[in-house]
C-alpha atoms as a PDB file:
ATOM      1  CA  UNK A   1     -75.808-104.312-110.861  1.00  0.00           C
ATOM      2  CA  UNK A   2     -79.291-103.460-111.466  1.00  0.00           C
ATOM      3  CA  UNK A   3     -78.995-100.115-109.183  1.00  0.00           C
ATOM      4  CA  UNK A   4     -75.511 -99.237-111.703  1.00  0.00           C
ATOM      5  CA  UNK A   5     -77.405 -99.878-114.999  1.00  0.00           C
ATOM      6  CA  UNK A   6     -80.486 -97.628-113.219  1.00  0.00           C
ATOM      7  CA  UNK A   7     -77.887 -94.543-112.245  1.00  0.00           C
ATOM      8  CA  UNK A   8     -76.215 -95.349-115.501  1.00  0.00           C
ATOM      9  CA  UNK A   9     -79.160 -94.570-117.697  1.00  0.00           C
ATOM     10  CA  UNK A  10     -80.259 -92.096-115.613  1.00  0.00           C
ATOM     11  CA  UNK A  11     -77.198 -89.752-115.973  1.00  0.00           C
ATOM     12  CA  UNK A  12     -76.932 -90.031-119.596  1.00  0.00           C
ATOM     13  CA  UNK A  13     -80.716 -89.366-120.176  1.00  0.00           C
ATOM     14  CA  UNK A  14     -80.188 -86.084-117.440  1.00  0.00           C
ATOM     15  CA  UNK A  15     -76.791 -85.431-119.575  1.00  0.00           C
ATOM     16  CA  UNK A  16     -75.380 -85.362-115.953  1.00  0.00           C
ATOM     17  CA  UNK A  17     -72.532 -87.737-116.847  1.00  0.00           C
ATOM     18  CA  UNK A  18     -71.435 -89.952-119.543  1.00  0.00           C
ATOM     19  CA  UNK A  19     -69.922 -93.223-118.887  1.00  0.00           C
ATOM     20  CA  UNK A  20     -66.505 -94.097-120.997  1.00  0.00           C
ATOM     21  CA  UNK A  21     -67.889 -97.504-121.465  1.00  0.00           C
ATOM     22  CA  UNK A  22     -70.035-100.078-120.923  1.00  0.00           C
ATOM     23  CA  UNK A  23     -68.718-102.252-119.033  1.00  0.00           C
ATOM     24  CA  UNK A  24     -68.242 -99.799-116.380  1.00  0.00           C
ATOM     25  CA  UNK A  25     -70.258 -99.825-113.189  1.00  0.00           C
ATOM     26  CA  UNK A  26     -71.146 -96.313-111.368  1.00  0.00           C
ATOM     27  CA  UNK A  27     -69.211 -97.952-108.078  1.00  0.00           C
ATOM     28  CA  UNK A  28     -66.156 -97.478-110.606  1.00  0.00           C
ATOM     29  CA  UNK A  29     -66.660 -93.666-109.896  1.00  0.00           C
ATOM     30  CA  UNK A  30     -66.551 -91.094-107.023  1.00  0.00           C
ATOM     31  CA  UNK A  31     -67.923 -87.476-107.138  1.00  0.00           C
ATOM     32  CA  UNK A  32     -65.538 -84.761-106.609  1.00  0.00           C
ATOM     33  CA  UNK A  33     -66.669 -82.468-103.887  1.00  0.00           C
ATOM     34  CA  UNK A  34     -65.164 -79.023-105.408  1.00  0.00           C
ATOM     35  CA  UNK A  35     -66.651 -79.782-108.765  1.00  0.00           C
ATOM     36  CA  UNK A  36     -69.895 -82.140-108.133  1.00  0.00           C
ATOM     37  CA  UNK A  37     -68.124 -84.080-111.414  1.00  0.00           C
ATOM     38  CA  UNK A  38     -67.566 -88.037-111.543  1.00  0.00           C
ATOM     39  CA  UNK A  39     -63.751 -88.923-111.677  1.00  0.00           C
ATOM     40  CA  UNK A  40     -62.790 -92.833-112.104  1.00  0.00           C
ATOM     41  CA  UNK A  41     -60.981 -93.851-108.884  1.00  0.00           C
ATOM     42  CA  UNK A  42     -57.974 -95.086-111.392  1.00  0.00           C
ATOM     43  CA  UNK A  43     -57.143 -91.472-112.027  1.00  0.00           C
ATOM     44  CA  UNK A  44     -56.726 -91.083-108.209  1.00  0.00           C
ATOM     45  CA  UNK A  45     -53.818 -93.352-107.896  1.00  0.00           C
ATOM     46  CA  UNK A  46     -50.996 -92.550-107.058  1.00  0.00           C
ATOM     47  CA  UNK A  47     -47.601 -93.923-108.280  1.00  0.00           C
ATOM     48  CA  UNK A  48     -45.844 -96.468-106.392  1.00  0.00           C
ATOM     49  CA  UNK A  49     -42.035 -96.911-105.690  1.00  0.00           C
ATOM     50  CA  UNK A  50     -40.697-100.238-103.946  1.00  0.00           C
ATOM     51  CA  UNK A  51     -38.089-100.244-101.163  1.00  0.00           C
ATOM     52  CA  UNK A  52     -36.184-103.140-100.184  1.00  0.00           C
ATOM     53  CA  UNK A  53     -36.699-102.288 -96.532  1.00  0.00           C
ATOM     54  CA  UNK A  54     -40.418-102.895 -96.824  1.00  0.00           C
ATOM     55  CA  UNK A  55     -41.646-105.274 -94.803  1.00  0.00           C
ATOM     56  CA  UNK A  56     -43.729-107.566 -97.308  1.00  0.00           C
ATOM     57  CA  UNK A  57     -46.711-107.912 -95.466  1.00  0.00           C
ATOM     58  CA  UNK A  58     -46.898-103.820 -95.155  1.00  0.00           C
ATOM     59  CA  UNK A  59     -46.619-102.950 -98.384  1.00  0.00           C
ATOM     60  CA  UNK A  60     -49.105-101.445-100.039  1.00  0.00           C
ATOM     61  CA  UNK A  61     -49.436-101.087-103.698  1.00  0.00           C
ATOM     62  CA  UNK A  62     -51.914 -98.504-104.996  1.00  0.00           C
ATOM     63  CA  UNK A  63     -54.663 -99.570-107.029  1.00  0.00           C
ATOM     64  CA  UNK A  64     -58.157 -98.048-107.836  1.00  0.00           C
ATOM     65  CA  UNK A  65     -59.415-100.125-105.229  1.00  0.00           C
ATOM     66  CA  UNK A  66     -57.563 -99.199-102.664  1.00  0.00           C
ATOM     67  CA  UNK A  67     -58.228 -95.694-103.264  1.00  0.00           C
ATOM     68  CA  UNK A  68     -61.742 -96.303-103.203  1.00  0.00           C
ATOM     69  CA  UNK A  69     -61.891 -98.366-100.181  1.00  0.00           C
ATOM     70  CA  UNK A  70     -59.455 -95.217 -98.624  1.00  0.00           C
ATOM     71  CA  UNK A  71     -61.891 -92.635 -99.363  1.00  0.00           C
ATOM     72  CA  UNK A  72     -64.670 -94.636 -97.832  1.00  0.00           C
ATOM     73  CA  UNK A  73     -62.958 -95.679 -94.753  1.00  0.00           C
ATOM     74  CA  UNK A  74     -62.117 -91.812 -94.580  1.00  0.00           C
ATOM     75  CA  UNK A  75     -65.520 -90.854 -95.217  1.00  0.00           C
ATOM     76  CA  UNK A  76     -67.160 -92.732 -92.981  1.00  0.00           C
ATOM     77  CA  UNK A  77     -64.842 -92.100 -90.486  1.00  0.00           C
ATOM     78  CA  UNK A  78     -65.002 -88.507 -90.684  1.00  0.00           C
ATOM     79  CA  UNK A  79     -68.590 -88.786 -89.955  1.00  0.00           C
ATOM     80  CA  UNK A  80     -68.087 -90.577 -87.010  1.00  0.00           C
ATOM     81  CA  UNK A  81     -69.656 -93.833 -88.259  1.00  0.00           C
ATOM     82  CA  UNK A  82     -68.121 -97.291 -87.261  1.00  0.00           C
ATOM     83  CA  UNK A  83     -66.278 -99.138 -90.487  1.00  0.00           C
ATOM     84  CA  UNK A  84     -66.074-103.068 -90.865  1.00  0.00           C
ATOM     85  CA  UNK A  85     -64.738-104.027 -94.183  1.00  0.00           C
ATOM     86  CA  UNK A  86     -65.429-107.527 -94.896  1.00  0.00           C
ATOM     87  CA  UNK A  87     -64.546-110.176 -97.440  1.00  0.00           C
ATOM     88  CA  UNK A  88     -62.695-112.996 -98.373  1.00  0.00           C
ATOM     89  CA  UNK A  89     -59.133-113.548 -97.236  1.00  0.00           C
ATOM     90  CA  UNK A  90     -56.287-111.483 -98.986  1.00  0.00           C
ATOM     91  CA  UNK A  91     -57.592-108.755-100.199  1.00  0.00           C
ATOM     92  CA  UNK A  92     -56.015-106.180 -98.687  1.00  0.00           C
ATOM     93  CA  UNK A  93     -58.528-105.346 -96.018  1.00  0.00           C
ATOM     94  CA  UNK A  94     -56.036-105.355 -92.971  1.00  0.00           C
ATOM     95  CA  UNK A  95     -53.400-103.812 -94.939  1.00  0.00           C
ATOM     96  CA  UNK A  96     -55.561-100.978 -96.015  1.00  0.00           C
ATOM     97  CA  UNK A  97     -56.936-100.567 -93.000  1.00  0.00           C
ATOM     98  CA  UNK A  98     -53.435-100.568 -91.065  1.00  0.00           C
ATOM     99  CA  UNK A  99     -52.146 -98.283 -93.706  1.00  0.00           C
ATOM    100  CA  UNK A 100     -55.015 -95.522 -93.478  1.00  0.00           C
ATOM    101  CA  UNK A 101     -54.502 -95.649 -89.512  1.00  0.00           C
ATOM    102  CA  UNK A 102     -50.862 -95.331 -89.676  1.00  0.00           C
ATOM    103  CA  UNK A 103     -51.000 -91.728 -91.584  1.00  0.00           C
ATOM    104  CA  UNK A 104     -54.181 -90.323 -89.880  1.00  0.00           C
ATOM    105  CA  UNK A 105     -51.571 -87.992 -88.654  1.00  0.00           C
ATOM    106  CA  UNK A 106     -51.187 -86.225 -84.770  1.00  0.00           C
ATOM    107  CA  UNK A 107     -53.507 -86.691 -82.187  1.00  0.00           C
ATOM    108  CA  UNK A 108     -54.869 -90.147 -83.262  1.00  0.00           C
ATOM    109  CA  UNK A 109     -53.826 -93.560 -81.848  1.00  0.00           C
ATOM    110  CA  UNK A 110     -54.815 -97.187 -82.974  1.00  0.00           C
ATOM    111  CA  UNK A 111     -54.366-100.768 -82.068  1.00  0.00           C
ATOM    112  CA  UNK A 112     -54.249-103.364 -84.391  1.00  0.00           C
ATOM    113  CA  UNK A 113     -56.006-106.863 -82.970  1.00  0.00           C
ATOM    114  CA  UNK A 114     -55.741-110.183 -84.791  1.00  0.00           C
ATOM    115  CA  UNK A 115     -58.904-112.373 -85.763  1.00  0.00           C
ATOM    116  CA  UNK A 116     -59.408-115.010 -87.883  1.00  0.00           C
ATOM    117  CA  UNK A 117     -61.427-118.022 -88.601  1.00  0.00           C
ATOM    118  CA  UNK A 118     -59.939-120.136 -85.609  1.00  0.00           C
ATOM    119  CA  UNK A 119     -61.069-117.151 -82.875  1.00  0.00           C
ATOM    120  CA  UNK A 120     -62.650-117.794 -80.322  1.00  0.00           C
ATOM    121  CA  UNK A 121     -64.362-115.134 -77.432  1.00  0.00           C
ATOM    122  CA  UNK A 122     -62.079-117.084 -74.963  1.00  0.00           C
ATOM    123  CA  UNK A 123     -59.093-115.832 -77.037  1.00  0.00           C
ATOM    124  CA  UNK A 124     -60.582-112.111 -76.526  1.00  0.00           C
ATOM    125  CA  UNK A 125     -60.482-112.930 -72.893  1.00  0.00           C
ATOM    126  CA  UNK A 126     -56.993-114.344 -71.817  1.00  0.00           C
END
């Protein structure tokens, strides 16, 4: 957090940007390209409407997070840089991952492979 509090300070002293509070941290915040302004990535989501015919373990409820972890996956993407998101189990890595693959639109295809603690290289190879 030391790099946040630097950036923080930094942008209020250069009246570049003023944080709504405190607590925030500048990963809270993404730069919009049109504008070169900050935006918090909760004002980026978008609203969510539950159908029965979901399967549970696609569904995908929007959060600032998600849109954050979106926009980098996009980003980096675009770029043509490889993308591993890790951390710990549940998070919604796979699902956001999955999710951002499945709209990519035309002209892209994907497949989806399985690991998890219990894989093995032999696994990769039968």
């Amino acid at each position: 957090m030391k790099f946040s509090h630097f950036l923080k300070s930094l942008c209020t002293k250069l009246k570049i940007y003023s944080y709504s509070t405190e607590n925030d941290s500048v990963y809270d915040y993404g730069i919009e390209k049109a504008t070169f302004t900050y935006s918090h990535w909760s004002e980026k989501v978008e609203s969510f409407t539950y159908e029965k015919s979901m399967n549970f373990f696609e569904i995908l409820v929007p959060t600032s997070d998600t849109v954050k972890f979106k926009y980098i996956l996009k980003t980096l993407l675009n770029a043509d840089n490889n993308v591993l998101f890790s951390g710990q189990t549940g998070v919604g890595k796979s699902v956001i991952s999955q999710d951002f693959l499945a709209h990519m639109g035309e002209g892209y295809e994907y497949a989806i492979v399985g690991f998890s603690g219990k894989t093995k290289s032999r696994n990769l190879q039968d």
